[in-house]
C-alpha atoms as a PDB file:
ATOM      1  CA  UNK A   1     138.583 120.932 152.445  1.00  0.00           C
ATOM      2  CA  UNK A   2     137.386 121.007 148.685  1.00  0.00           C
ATOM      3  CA  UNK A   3     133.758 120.159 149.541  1.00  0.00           C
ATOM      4  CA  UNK A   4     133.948 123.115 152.066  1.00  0.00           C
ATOM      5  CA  UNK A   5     135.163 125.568 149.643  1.00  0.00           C
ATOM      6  CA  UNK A   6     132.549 124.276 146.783  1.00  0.00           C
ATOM      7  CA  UNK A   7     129.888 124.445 149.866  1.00  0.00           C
ATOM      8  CA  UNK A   8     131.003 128.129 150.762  1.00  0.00           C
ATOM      9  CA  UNK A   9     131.116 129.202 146.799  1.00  0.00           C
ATOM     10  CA  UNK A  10     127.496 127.287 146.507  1.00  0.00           C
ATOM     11  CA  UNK A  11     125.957 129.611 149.215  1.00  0.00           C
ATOM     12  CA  UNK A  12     127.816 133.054 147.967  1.00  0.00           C
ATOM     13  CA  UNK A  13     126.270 132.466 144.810  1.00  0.00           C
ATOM     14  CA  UNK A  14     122.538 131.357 145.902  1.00  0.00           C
ATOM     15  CA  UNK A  15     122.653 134.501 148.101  1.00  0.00           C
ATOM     16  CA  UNK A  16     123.875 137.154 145.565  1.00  0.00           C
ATOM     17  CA  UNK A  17     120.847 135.201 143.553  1.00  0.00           C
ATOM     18  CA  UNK A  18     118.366 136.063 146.395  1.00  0.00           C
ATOM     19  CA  UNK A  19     120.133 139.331 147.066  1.00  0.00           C
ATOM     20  CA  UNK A  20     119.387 140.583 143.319  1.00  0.00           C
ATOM     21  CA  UNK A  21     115.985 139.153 143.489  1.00  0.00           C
ATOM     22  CA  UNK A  22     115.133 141.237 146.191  1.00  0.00           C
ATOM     23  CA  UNK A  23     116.548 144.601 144.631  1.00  0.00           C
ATOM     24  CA  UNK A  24     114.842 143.803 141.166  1.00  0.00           C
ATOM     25  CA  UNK A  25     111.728 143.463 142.991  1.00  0.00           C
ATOM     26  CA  UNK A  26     112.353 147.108 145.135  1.00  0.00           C
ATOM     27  CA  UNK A  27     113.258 148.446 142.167  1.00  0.00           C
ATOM     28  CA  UNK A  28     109.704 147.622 140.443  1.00  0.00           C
ATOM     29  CA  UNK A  29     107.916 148.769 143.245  1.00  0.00           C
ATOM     30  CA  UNK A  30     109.841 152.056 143.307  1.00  0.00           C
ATOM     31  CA  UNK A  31     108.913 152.227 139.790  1.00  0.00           C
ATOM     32  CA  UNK A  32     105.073 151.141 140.019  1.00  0.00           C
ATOM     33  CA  UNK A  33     106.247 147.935 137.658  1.00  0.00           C
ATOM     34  CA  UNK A  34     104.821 144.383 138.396  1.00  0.00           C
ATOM     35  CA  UNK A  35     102.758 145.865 140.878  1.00  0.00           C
ATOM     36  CA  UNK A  36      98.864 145.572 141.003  1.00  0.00           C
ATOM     37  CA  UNK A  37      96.953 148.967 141.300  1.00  0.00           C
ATOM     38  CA  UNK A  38      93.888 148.305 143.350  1.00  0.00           C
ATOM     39  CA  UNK A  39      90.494 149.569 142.224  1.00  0.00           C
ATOM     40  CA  UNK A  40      90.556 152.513 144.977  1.00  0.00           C
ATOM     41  CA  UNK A  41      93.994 153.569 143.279  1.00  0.00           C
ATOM     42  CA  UNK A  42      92.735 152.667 139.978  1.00  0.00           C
ATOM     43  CA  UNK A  43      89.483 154.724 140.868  1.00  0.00           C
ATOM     44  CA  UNK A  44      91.424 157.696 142.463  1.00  0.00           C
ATOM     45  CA  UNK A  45      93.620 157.969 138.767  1.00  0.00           C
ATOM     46  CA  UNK A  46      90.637 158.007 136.355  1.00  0.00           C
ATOM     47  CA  UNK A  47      89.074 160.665 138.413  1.00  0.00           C
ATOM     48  CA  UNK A  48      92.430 162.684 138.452  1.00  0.00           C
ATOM     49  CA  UNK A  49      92.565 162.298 134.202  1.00  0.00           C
ATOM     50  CA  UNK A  50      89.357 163.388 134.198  1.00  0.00           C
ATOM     51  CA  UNK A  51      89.779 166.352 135.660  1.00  0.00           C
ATOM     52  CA  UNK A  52      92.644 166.618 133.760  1.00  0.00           C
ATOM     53  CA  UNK A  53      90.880 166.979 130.191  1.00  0.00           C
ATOM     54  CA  UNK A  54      87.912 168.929 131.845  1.00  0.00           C
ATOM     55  CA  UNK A  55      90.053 172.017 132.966  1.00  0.00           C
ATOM     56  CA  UNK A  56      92.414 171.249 129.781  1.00  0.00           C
ATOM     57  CA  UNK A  57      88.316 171.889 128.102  1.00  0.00           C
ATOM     58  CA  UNK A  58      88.370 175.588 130.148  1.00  0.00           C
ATOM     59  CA  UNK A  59      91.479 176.692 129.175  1.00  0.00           C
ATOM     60  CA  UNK A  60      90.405 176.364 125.715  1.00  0.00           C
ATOM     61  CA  UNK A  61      87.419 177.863 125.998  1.00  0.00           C
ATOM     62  CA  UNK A  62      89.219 180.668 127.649  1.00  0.00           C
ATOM     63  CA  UNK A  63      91.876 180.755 124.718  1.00  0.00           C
ATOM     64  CA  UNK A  64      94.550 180.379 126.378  1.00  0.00           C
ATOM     65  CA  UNK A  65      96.059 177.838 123.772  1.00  0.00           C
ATOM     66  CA  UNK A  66      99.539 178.158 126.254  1.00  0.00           C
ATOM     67  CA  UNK A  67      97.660 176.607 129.213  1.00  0.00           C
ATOM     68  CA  UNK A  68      95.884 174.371 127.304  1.00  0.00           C
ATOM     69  CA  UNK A  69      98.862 172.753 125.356  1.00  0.00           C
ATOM     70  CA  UNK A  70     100.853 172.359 128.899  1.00  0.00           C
ATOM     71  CA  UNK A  71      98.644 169.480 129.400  1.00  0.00           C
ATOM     72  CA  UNK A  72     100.275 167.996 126.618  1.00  0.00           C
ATOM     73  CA  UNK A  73     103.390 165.543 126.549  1.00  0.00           C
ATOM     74  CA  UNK A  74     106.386 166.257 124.378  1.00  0.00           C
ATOM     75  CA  UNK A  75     105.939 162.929 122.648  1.00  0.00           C
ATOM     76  CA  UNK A  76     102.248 163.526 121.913  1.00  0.00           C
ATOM     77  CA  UNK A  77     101.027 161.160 119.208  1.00  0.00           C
ATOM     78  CA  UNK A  78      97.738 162.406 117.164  1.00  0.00           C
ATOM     79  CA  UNK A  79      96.096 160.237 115.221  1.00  0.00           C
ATOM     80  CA  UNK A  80      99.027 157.752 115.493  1.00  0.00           C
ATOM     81  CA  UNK A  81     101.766 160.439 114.348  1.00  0.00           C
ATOM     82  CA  UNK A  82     104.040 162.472 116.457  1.00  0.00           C
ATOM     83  CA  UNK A  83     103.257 165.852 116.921  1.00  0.00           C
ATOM     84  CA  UNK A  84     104.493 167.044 120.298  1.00  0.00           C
ATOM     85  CA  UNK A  85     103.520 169.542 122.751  1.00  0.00           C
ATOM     86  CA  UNK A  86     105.115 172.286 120.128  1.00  0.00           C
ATOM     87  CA  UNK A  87     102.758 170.923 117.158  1.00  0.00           C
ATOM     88  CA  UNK A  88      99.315 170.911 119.317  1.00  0.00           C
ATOM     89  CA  UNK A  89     100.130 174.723 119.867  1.00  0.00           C
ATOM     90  CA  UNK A  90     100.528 174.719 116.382  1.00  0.00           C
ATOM     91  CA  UNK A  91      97.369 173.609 115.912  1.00  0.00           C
ATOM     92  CA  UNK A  92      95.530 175.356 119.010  1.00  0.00           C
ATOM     93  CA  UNK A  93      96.413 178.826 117.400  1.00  0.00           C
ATOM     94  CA  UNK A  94      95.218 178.115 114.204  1.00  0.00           C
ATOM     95  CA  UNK A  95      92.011 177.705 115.382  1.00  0.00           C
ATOM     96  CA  UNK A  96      91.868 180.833 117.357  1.00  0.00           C
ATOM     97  CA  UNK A  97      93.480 182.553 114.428  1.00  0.00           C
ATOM     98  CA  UNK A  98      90.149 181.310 112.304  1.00  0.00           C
ATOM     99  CA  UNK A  99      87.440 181.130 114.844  1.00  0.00           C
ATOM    100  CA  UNK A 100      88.618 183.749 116.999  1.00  0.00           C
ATOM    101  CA  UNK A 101      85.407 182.762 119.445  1.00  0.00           C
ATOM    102  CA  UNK A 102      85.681 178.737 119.386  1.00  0.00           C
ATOM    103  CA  UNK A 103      84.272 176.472 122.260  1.00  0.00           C
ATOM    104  CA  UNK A 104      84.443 173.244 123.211  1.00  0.00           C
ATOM    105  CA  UNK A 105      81.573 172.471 125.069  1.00  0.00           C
ATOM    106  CA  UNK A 106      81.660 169.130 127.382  1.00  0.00           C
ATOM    107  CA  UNK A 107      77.898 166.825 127.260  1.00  0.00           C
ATOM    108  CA  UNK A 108      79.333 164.114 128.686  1.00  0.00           C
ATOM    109  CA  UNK A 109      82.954 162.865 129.691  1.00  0.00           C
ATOM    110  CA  UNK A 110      83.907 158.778 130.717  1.00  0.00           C
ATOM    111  CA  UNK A 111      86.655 157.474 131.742  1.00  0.00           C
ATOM    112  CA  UNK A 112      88.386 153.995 131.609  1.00  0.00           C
ATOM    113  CA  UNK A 113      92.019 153.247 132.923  1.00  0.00           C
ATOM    114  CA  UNK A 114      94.803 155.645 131.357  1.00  0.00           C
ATOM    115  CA  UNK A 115      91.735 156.657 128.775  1.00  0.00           C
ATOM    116  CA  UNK A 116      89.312 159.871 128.460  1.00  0.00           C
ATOM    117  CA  UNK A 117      86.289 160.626 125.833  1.00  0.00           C
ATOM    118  CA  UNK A 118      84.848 163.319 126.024  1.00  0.00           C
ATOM    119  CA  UNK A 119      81.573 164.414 123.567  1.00  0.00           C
ATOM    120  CA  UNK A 120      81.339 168.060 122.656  1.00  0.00           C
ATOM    121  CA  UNK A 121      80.076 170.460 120.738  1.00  0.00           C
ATOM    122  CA  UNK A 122      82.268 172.478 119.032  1.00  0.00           C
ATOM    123  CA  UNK A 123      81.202 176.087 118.070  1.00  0.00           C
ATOM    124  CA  UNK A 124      82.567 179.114 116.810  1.00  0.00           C
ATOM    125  CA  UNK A 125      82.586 182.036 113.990  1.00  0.00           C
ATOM    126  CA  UNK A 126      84.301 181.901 110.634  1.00  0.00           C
ATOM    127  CA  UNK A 127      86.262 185.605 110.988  1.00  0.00           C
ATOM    128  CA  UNK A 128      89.867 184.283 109.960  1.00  0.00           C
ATOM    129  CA  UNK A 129      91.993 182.291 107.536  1.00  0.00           C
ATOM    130  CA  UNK A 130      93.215 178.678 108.607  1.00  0.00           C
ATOM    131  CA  UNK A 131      96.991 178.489 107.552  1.00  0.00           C
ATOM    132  CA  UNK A 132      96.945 175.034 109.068  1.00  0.00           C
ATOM    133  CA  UNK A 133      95.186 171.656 107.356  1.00  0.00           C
ATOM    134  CA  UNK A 134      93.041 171.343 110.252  1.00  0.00           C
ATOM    135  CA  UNK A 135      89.397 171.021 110.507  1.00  0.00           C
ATOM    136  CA  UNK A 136      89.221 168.942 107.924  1.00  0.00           C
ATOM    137  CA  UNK A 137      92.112 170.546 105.852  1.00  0.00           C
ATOM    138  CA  UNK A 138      88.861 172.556 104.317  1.00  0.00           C
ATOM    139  CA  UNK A 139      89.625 175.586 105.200  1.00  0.00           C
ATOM    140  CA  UNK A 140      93.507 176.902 104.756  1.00  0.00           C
ATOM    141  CA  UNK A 141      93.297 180.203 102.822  1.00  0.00           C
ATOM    142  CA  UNK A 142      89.566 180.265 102.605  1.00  0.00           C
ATOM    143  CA  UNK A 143      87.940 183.668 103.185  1.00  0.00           C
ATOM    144  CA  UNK A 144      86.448 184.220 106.590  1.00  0.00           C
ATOM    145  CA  UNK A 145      82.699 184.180 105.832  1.00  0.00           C
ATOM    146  CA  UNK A 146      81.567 185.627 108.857  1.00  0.00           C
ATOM    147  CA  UNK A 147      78.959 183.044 109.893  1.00  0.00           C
ATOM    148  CA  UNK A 148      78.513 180.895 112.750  1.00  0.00           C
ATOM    149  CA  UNK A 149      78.508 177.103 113.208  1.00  0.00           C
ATOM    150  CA  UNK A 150      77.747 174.186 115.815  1.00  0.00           C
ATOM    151  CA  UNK A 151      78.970 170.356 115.579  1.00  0.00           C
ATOM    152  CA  UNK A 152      79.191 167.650 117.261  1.00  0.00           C
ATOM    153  CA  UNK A 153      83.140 166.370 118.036  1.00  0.00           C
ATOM    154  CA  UNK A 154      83.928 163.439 120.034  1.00  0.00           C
ATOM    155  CA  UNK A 155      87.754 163.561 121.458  1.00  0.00           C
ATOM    156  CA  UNK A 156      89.746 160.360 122.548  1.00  0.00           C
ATOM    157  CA  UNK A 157      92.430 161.143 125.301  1.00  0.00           C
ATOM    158  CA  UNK A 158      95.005 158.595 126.564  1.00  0.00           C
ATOM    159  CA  UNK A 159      97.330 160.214 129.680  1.00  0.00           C
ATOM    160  CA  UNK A 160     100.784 158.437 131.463  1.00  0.00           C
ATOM    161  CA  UNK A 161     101.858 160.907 134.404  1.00  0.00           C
ATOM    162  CA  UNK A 162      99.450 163.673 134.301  1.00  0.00           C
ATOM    163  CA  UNK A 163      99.516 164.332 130.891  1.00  0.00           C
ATOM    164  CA  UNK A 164      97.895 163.970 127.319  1.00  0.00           C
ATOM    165  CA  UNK A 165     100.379 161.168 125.277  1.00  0.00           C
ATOM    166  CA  UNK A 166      97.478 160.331 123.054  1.00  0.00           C
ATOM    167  CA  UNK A 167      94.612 161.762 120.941  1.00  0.00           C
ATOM    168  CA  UNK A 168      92.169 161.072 118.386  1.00  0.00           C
ATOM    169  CA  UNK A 169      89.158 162.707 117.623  1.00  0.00           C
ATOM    170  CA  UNK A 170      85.429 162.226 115.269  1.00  0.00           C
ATOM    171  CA  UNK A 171      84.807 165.474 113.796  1.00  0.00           C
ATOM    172  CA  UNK A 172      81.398 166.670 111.735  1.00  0.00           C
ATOM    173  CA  UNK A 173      83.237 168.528 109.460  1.00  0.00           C
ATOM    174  CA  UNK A 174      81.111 168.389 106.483  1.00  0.00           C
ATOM    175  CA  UNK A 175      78.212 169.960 108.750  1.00  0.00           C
ATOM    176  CA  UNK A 176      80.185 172.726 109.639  1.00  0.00           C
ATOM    177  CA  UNK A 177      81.178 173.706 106.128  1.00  0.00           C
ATOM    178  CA  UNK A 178      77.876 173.347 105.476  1.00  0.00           C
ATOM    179  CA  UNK A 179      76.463 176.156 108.050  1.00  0.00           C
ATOM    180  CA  UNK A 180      79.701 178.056 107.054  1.00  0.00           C
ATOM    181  CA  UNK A 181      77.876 178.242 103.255  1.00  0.00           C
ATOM    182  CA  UNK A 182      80.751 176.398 101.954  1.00  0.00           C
ATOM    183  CA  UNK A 183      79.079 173.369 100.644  1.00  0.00           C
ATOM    184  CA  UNK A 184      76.046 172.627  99.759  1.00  0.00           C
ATOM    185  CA  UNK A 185      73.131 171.612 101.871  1.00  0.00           C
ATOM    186  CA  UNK A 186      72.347 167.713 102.644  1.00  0.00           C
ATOM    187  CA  UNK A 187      69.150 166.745 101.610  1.00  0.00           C
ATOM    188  CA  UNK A 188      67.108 163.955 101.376  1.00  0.00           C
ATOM    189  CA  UNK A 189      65.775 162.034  97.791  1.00  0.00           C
ATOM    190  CA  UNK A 190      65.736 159.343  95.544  1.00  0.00           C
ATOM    191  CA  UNK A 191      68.620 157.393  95.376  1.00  0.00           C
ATOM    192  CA  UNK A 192      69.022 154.453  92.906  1.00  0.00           C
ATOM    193  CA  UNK A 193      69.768 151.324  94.586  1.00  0.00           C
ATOM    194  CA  UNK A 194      71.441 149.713  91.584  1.00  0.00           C
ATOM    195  CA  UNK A 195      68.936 147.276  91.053  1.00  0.00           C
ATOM    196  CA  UNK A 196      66.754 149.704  89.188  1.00  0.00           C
ATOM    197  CA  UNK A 197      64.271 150.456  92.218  1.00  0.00           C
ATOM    198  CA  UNK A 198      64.657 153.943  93.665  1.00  0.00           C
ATOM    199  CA  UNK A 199      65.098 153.866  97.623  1.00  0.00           C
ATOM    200  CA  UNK A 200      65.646 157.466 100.019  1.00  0.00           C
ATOM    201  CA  UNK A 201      68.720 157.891 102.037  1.00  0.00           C
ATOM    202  CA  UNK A 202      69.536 160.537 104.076  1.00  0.00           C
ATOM    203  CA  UNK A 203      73.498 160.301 104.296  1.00  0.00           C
ATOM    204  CA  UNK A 204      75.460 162.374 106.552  1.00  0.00           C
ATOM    205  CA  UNK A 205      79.649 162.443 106.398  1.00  0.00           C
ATOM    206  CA  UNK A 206      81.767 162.831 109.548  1.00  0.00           C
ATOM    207  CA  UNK A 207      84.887 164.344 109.011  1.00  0.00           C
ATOM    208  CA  UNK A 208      87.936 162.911 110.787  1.00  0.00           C
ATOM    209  CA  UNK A 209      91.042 163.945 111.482  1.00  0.00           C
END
């Protein structure tokens, strides 16, 4: 009678094993965890976050910094720190408050897994004052100057459910406060090489932010 109770207790407990097995592994599935994505689904979702960051690309264009920063998460990390959803607006405005016309025009856009870069050239004309250390931190309180400029920016986007979670970004700053007639021009010359000999370098610094 004892070995049929320890028998009975023996098979309640290997089945509420195999029982919560099965339910942990439903549950994963439900949630997309420990599952596999296949390269169609894998395919369909890079093509889906790249259209993502191309229209996110219009609405700035358009100015429409509310649209834009929608495509944003609320935990938004740039450059490693937390900014939010609230703090990209922050930072959309400002540059609409000092380049009333900027654009962010798309050459070429790739995609890799949850991953978007996108390289652009960023354009626009210097009629306000940046209250914001942005572009470079170069220009808060500097007086518009009323000219035009053209760079080069390359823009790193990492999305989870539709949105922008991640973002980091190469920025030619120095070249745009140089066509802004804020710094001087780069040229080339004689440099000394240290070892007494004179060598020419041509030296160009990419702002980063």
């Amino acid at each position: 009678m004892q070995n049929m109770k320890h028998k009975k207790s023996f098979l309640l407990f290997t089945l509420a094993i195999l029982l919560t097995g099965s339910l942990l592994e439903a549950s994963a599935q439900k949630n997309g965890e420990g599952a596999e994505v296949s390269p169609k689904e894998k395919t369909k979702t890079e093509q889906a976050n790249r259209k993502i960051i191309l229209l996110n690309f219009e609405k700035f264009n358009r100015g429409d910094t509310a649209g834009a920063s929608e495509d944003w998460s609320d935990d938004l990390t740039n450059h490693g720190e937390k900014v939010g959803r609230t703090g990209i607006k922050m930072v959309l405005d400002d540059i609409f408050r000092t380049f009333p016309d900027a654009r962010l025009d798309v050459q070429n856009a790739v995609v890799d897994g949850d991953m978007v870069v996108v390289r652009a050239q960023f354009s626009g004309t210097h009629r306000g004052k940046g209250l914001l250390p942005v572009n470079g931190g170069m220009l808060v309180g500097v007086e518009p100057t009323g000219k035009s400029f053209n760079v080069s920016h390359i823009h790193w986007f990492r999305l989870r459910d539709g949105k922008i979670i991640a973002h980091w970004a190469t920025r030619d700053d120095i070249d745009m406060m140089r066509q802004l007639g804020l710094v001087p021009a780069i040229k080339s010359g004689p440099v000394s090489s240290g070892n007494g000999t004179n060598s020419i370098r041509k030296t160009k610094t990419l702002g980063r932010s």
